[in-house]
N, C-alpha and C. Protein backbone atom coordinates (compact mmCIF):
# COMPACT_ATOMS: atom_id res chain seq x y z
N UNK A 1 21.96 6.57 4.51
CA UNK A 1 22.33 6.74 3.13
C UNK A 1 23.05 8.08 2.97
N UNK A 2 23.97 7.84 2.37
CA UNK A 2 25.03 9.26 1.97
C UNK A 2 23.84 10.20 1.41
N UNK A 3 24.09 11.18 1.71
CA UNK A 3 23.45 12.28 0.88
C UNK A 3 21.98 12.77 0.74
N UNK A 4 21.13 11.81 1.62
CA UNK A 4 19.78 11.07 1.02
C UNK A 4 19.19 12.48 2.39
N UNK A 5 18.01 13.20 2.56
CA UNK A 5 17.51 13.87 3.19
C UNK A 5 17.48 12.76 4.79
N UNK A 6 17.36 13.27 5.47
CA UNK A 6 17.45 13.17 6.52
C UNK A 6 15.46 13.23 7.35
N UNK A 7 14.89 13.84 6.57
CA UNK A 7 13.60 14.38 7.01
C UNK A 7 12.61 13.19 6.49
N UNK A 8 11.99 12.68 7.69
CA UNK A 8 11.41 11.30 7.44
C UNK A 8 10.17 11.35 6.10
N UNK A 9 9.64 10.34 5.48
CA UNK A 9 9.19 10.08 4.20
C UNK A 9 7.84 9.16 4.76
N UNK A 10 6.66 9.81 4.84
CA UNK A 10 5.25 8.60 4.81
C UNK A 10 4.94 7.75 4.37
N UNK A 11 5.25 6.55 3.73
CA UNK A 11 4.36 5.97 2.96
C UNK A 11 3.15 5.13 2.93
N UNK A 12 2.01 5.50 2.19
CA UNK A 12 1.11 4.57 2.44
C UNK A 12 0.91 3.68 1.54
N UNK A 13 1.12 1.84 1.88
CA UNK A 13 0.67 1.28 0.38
C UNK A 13 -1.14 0.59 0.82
N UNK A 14 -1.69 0.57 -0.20
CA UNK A 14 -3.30 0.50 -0.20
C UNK A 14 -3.48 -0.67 -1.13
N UNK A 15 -4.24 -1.89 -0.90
CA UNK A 15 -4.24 -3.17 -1.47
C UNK A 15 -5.85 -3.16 -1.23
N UNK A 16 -6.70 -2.28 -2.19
CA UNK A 16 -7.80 -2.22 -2.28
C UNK A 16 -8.85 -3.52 -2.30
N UNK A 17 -10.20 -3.20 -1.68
CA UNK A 17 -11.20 -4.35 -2.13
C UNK A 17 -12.36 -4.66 -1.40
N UNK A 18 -13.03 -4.12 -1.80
CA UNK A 18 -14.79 -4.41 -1.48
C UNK A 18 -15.10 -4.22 -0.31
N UNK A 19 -14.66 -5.30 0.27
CA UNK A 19 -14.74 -6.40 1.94
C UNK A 19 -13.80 -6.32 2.19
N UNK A 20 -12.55 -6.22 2.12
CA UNK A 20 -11.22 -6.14 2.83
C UNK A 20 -10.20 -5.31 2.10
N UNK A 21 -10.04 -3.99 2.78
CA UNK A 21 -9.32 -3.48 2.32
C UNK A 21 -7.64 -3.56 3.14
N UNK A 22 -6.60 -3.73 2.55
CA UNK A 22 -4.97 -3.62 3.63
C UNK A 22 -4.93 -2.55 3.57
N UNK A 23 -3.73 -1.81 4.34
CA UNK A 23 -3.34 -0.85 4.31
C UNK A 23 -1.29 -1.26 5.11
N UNK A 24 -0.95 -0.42 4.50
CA UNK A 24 0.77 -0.71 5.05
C UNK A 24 1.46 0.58 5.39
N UNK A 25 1.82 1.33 6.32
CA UNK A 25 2.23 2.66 6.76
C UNK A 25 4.09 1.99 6.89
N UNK A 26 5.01 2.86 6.40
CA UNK A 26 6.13 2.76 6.98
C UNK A 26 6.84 4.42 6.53
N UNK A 27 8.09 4.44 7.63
CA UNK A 27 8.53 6.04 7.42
C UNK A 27 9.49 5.23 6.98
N UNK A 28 10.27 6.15 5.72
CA UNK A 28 11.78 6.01 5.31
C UNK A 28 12.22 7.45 5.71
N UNK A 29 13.40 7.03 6.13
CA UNK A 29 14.64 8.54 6.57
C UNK A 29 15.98 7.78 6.43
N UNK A 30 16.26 8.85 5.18
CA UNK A 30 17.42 8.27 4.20
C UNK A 30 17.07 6.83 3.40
N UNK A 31 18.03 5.90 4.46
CA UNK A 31 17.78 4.27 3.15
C UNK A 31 17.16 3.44 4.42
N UNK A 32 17.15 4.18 5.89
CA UNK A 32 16.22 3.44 7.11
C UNK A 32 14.58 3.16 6.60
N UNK A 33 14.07 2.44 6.94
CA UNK A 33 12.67 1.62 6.44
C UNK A 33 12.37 1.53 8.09
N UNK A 34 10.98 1.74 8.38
CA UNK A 34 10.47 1.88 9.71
C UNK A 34 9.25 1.21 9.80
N UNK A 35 8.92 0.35 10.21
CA UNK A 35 7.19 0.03 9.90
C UNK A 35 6.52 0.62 11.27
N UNK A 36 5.72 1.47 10.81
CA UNK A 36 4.80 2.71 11.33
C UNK A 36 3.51 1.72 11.68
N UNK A 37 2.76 0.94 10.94
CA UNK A 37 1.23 0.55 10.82
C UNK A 37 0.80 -0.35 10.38
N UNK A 38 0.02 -1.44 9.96
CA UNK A 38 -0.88 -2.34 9.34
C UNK A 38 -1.88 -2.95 9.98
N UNK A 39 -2.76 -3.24 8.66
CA UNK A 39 -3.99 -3.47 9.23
C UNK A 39 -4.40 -3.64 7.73
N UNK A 40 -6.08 -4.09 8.73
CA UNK A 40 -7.39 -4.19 7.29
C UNK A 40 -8.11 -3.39 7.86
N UNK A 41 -9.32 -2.66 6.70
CA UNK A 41 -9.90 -1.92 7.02
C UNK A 41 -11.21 -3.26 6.44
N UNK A 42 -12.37 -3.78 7.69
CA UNK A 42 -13.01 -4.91 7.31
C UNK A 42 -14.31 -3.93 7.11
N UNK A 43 -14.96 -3.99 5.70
CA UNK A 43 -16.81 -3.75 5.51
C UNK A 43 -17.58 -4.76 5.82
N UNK A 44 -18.41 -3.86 6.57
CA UNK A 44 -19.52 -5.03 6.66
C UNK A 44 -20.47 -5.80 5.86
N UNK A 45 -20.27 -7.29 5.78
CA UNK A 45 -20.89 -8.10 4.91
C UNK A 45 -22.34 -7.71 4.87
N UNK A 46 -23.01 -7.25 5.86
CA UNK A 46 -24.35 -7.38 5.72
C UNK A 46 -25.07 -5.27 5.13
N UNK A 47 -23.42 -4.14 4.69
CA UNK A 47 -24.23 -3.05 4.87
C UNK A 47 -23.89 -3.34 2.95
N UNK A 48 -25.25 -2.26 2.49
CA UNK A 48 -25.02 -1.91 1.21
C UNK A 48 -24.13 -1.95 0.61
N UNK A 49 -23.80 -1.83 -0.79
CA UNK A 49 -22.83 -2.12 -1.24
C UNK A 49 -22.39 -0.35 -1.09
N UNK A 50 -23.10 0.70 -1.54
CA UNK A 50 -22.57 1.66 -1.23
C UNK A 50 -22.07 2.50 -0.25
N UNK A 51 -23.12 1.73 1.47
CA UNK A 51 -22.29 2.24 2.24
C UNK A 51 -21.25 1.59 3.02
N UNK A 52 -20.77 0.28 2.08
CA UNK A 52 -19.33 0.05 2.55
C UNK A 52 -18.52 0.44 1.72
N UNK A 53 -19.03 1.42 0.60
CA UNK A 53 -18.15 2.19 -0.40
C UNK A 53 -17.56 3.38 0.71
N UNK A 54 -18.65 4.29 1.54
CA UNK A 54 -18.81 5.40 1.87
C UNK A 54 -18.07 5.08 3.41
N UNK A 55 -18.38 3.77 4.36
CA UNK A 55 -17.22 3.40 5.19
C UNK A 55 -15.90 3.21 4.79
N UNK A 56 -15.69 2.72 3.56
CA UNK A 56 -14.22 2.65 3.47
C UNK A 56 -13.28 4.15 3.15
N UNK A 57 -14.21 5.35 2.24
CA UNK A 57 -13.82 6.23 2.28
C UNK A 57 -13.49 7.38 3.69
N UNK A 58 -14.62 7.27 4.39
CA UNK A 58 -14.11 7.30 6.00
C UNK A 58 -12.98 6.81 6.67
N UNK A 59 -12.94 5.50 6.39
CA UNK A 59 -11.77 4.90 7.17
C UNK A 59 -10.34 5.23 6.66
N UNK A 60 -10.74 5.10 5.06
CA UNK A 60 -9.56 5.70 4.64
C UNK A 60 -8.64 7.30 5.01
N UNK A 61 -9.81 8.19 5.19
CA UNK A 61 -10.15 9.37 5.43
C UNK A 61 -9.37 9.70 6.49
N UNK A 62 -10.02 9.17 7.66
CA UNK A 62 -9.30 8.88 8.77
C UNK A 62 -7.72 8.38 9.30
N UNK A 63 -7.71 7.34 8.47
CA UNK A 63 -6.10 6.92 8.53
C UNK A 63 -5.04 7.76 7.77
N UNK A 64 -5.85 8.48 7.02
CA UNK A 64 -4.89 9.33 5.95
C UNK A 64 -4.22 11.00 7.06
N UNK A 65 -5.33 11.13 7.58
CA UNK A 65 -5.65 12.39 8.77
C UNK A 65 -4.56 11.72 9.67
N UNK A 66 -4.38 11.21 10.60
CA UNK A 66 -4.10 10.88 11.19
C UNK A 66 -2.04 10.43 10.94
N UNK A 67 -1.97 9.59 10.16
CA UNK A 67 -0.19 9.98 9.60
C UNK A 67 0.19 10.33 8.64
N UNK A 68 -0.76 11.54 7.60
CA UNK A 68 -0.14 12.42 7.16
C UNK A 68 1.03 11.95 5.94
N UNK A 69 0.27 10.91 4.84
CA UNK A 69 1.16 9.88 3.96
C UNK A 69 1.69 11.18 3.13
N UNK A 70 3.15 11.11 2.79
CA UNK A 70 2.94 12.34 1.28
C UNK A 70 3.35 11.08 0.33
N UNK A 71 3.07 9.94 0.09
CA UNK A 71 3.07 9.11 -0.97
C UNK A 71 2.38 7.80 -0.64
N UNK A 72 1.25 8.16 -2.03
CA UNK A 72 0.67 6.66 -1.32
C UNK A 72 0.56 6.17 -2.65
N UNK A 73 0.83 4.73 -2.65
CA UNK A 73 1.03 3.37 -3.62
C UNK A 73 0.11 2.41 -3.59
N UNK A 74 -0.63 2.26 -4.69
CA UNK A 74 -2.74 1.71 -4.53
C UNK A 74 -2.23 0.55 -5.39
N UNK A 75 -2.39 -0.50 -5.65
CA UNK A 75 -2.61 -2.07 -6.74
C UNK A 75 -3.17 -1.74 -7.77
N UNK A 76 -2.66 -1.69 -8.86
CA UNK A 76 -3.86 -1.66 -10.16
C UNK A 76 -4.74 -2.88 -10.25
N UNK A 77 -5.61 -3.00 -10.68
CA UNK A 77 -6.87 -3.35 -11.09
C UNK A 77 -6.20 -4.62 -11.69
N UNK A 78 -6.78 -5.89 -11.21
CA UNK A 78 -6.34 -6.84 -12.28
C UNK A 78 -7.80 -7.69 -12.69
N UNK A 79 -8.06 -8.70 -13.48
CA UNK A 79 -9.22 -9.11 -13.55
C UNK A 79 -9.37 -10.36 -12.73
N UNK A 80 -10.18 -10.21 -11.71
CA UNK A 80 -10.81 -11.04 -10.72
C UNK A 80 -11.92 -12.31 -11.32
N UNK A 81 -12.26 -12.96 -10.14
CA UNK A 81 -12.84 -14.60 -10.76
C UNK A 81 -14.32 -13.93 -11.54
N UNK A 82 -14.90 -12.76 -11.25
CA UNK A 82 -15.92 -12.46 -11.82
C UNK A 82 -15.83 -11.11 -12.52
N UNK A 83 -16.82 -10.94 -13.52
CA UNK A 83 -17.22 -9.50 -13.78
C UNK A 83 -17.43 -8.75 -12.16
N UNK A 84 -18.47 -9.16 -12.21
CA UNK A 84 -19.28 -8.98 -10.78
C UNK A 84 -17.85 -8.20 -9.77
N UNK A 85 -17.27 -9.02 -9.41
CA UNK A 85 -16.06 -8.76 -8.46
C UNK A 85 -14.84 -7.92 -9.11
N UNK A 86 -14.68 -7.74 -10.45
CA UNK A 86 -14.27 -6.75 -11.13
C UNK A 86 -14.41 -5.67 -11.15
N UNK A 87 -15.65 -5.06 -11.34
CA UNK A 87 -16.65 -3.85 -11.20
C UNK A 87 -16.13 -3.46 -9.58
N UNK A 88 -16.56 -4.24 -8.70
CA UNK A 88 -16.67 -4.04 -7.49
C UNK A 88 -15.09 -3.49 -7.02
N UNK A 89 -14.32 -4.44 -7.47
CA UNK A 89 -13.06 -3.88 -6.58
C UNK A 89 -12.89 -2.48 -7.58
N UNK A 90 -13.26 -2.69 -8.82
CA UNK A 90 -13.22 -0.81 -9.34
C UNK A 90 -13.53 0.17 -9.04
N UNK A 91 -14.91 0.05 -8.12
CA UNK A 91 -15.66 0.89 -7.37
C UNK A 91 -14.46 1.26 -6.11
N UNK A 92 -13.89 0.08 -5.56
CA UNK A 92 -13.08 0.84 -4.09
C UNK A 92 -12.20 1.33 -4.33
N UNK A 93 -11.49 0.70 -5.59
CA UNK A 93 -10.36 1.33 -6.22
C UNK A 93 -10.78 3.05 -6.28
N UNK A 94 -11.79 3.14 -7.14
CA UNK A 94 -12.20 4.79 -6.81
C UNK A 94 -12.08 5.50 -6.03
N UNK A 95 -12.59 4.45 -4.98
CA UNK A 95 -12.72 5.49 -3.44
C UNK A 95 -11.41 5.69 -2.81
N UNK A 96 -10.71 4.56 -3.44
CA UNK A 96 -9.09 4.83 -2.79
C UNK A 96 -8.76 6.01 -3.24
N UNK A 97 -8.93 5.86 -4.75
CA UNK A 97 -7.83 7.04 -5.53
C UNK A 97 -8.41 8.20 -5.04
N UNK A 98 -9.45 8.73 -4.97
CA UNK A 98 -10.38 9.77 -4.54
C UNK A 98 -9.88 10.00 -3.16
N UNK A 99 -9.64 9.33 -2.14
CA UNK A 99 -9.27 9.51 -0.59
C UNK A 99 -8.24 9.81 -0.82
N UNK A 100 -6.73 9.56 -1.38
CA UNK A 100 -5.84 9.45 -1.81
C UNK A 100 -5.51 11.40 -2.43
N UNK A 101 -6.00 11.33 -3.48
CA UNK A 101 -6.28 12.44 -3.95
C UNK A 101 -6.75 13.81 -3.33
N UNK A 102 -7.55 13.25 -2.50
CA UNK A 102 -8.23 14.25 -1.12
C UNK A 102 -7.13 14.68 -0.55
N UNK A 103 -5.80 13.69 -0.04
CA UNK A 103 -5.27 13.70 1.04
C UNK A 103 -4.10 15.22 0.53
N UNK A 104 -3.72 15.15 -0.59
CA UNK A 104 -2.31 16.07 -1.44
C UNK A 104 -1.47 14.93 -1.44
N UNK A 105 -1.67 13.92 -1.31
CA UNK A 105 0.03 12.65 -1.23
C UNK A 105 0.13 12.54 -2.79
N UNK A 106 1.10 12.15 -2.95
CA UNK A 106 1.60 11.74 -4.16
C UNK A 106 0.84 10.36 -4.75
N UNK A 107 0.75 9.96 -5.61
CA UNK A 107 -0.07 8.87 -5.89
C UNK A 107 0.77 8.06 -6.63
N UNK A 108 0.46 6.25 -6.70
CA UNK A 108 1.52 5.55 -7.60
C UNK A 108 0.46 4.54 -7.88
N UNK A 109 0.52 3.93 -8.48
CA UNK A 109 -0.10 3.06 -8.61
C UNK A 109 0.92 1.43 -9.92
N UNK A 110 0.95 0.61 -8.76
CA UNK A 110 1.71 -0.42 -9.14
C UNK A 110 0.88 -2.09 -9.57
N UNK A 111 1.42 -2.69 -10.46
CA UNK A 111 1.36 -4.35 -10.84
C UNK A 111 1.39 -5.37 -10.15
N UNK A 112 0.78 -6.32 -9.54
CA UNK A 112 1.15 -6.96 -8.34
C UNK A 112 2.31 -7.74 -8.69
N UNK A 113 2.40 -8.04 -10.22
CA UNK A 113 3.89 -8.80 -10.08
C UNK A 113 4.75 -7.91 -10.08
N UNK A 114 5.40 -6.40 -10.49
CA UNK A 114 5.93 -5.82 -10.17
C UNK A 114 6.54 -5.60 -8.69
N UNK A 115 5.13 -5.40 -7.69
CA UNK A 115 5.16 -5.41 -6.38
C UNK A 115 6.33 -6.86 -5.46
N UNK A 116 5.61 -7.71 -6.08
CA UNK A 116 6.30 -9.15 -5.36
C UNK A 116 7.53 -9.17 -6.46
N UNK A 117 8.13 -9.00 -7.47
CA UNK A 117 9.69 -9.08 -7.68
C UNK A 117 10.46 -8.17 -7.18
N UNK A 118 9.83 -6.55 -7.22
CA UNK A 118 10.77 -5.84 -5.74
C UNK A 118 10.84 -6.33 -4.92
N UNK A 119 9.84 -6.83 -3.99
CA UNK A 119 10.25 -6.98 -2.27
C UNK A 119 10.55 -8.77 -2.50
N UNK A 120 10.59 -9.31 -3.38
CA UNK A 120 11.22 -10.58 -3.27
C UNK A 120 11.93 -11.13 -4.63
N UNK A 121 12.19 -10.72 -5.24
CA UNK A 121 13.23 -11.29 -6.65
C UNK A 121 12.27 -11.55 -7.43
N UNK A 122 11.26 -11.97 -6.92
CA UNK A 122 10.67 -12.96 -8.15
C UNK A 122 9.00 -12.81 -8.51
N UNK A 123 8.61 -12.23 -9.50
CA UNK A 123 7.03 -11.88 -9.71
C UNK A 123 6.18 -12.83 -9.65
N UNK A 124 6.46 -13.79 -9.69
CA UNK A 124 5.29 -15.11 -9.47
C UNK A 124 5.83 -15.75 -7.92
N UNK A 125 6.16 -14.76 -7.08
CA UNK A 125 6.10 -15.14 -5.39
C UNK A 125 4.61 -14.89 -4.85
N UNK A 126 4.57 -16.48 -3.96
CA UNK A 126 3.44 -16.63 -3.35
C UNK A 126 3.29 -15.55 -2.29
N UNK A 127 2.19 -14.55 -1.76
CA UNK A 127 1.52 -14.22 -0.82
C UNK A 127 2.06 -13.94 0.46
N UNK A 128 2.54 -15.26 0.89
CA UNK A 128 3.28 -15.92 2.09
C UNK A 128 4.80 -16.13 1.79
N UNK A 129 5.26 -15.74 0.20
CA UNK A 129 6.71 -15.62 0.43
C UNK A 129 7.16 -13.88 0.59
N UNK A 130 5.75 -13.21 -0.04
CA UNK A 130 5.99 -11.82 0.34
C UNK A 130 5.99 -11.46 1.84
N UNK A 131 4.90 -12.03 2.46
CA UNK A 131 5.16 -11.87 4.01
C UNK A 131 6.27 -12.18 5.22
N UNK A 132 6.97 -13.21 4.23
CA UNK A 132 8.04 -14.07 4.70
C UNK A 132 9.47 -12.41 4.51
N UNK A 133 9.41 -11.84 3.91
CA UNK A 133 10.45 -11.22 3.03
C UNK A 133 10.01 -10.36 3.92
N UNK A 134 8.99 -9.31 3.94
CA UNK A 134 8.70 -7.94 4.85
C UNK A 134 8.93 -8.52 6.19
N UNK A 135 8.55 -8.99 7.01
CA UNK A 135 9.05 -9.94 7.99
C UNK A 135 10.55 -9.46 8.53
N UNK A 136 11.17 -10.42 7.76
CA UNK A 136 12.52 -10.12 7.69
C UNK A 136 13.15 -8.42 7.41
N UNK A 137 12.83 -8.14 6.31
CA UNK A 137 13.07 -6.78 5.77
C UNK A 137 13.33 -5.60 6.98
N UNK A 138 11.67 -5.75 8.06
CA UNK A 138 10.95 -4.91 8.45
C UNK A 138 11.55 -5.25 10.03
N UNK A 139 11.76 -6.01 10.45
CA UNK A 139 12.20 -6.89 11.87
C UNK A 139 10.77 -7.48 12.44
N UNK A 140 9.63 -7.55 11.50
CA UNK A 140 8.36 -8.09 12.29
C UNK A 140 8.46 -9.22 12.74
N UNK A 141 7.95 -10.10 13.62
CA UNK A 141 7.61 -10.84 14.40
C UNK A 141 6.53 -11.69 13.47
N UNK A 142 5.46 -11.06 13.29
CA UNK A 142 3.84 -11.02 12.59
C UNK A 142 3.55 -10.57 11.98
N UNK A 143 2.69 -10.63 10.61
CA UNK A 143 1.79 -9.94 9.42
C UNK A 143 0.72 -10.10 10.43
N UNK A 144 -0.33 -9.10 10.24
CA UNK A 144 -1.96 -9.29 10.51
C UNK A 144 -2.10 -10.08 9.28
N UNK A 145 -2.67 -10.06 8.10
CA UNK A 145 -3.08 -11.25 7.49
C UNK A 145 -2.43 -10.61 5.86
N UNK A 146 -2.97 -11.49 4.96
CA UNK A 146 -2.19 -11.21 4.00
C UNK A 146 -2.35 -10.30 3.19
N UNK A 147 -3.88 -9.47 3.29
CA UNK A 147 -4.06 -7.86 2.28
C UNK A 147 -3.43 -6.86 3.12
N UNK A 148 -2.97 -6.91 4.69
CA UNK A 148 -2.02 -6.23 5.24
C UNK A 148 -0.78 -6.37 4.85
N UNK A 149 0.16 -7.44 4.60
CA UNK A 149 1.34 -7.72 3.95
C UNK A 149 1.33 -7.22 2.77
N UNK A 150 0.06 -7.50 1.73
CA UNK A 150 0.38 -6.91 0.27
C UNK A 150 0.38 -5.88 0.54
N UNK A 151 -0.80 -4.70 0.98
CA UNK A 151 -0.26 -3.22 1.28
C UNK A 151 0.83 -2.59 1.79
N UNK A 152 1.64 -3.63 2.84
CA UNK A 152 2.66 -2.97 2.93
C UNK A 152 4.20 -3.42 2.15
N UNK A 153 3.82 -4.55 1.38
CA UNK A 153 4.37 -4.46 -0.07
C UNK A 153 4.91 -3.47 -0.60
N UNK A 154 2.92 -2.82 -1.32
CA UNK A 154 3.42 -1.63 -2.06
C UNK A 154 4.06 -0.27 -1.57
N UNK A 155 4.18 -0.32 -0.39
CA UNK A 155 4.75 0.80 0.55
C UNK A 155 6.48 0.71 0.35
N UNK A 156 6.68 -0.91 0.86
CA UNK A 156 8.18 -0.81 0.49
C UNK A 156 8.25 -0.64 -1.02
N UNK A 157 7.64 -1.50 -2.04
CA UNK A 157 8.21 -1.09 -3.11
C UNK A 157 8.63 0.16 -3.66
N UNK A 158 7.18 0.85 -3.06
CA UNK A 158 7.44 2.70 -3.54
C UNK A 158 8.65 3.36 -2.40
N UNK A 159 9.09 2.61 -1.77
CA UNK A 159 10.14 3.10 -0.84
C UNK A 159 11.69 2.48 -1.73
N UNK A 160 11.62 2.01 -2.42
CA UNK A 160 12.48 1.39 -2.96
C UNK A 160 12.64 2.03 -4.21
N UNK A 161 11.28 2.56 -4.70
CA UNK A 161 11.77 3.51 -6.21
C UNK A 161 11.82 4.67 -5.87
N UNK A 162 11.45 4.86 -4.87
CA UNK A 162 11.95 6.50 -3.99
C UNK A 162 13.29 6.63 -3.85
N UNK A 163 13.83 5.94 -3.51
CA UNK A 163 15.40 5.96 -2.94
C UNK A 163 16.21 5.75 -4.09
N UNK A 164 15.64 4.50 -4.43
CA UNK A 164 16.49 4.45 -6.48
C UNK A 164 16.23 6.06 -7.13
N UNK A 165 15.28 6.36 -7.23
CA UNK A 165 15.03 7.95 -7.92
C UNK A 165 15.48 8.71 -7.16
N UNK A 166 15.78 8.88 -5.84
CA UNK A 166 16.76 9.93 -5.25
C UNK A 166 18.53 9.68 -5.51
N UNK A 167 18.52 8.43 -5.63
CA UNK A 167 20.12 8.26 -5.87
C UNK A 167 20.47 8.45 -7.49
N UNK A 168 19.68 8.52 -8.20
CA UNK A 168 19.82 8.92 -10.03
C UNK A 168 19.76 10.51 -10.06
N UNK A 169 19.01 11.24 -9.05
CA UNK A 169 18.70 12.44 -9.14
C UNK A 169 20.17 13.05 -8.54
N UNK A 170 20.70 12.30 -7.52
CA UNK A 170 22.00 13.09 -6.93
C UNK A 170 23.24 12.51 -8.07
N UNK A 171 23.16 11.53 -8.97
CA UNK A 171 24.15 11.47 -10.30
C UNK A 171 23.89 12.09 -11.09
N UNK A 172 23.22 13.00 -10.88
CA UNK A 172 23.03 13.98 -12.33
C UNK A 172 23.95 14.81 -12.52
């Protein structure tokens, strides 16, 4: 990209939740898109509910240590099949923003239909048409499964309003 820094860009996107958390790492340098990482971070079904609060903040902890995100992009909160499961993904949501917050990265926090009409035209795209799109986008071969694809969703998306907001900032 004309003009665009040259000095590579972290991003982490985070697709929070209880029992399965994604995670999506990619570097941008300039308008290049790199996929760095993905994965789930899996809690164990059988530990407390709090200390798969206190594992996921670890793991998060850890992955954050390790590549050094300076922008990370978390799912807002939408309402799930239960109260019950509402509450709950609010609780990890916490621990995200809190790990997140720990880390100094920048923080975003995005809409899932927002998310799926960036990386695919259209806000009511299935799951598997977002994976279909990063895929392509990214040169992958394979998604690990699909809260890995949504996290690294929100990674491109915030890589996409990064670069839109760097190219408005150099028309000024």
């Amino acid at each position: 990209m004309t003009g665009m820094s040259d000095t590579p860009l972290i991003i982490l996107g985070i697709d929070p939740g209880s029992h399965r958390t994604g995670f999506g790492l990619i570097e941008v340098t300039g308008e290049k898109i790199r996929h760095l990482n993905h994965g789930v971070i899996v809690l164990s079904d059988e530990a407390s509910f709090p200390a798969r609060m206190l594992a996921l903040g670890d793991s998060l902890h850890m992955l954050m240590k390790k590549h050094v995100p300076q922008i990370i992009s978390v799912e807002k909160i939408f309402l799930g099949k239960s109260p019950e499961s509402a509450f709950q993904l609010g609780h990890a949501r916490g621990v995200v923003l809190a790990e997140s917050a720990r880390s100094g990265a920048q923080i975003h926090e995005y809409a899932t239909r927002a998310v799926k009409k960036g990386v695919t035209g259209n806000g009511g795209a299935s799951k598997e048409d977002v994976q279909t799109a990063l895929q392509k986008l990214l040169g992958l071969v394979k998604l690990v499964n699909l809260d890995a694809s949504d996290a690294l969703a929100l990674a491109v998306f915030q890589s996409q309003k990064t670069l839109a907001e760097g190219r408005m900032e150099r028309l000024k």
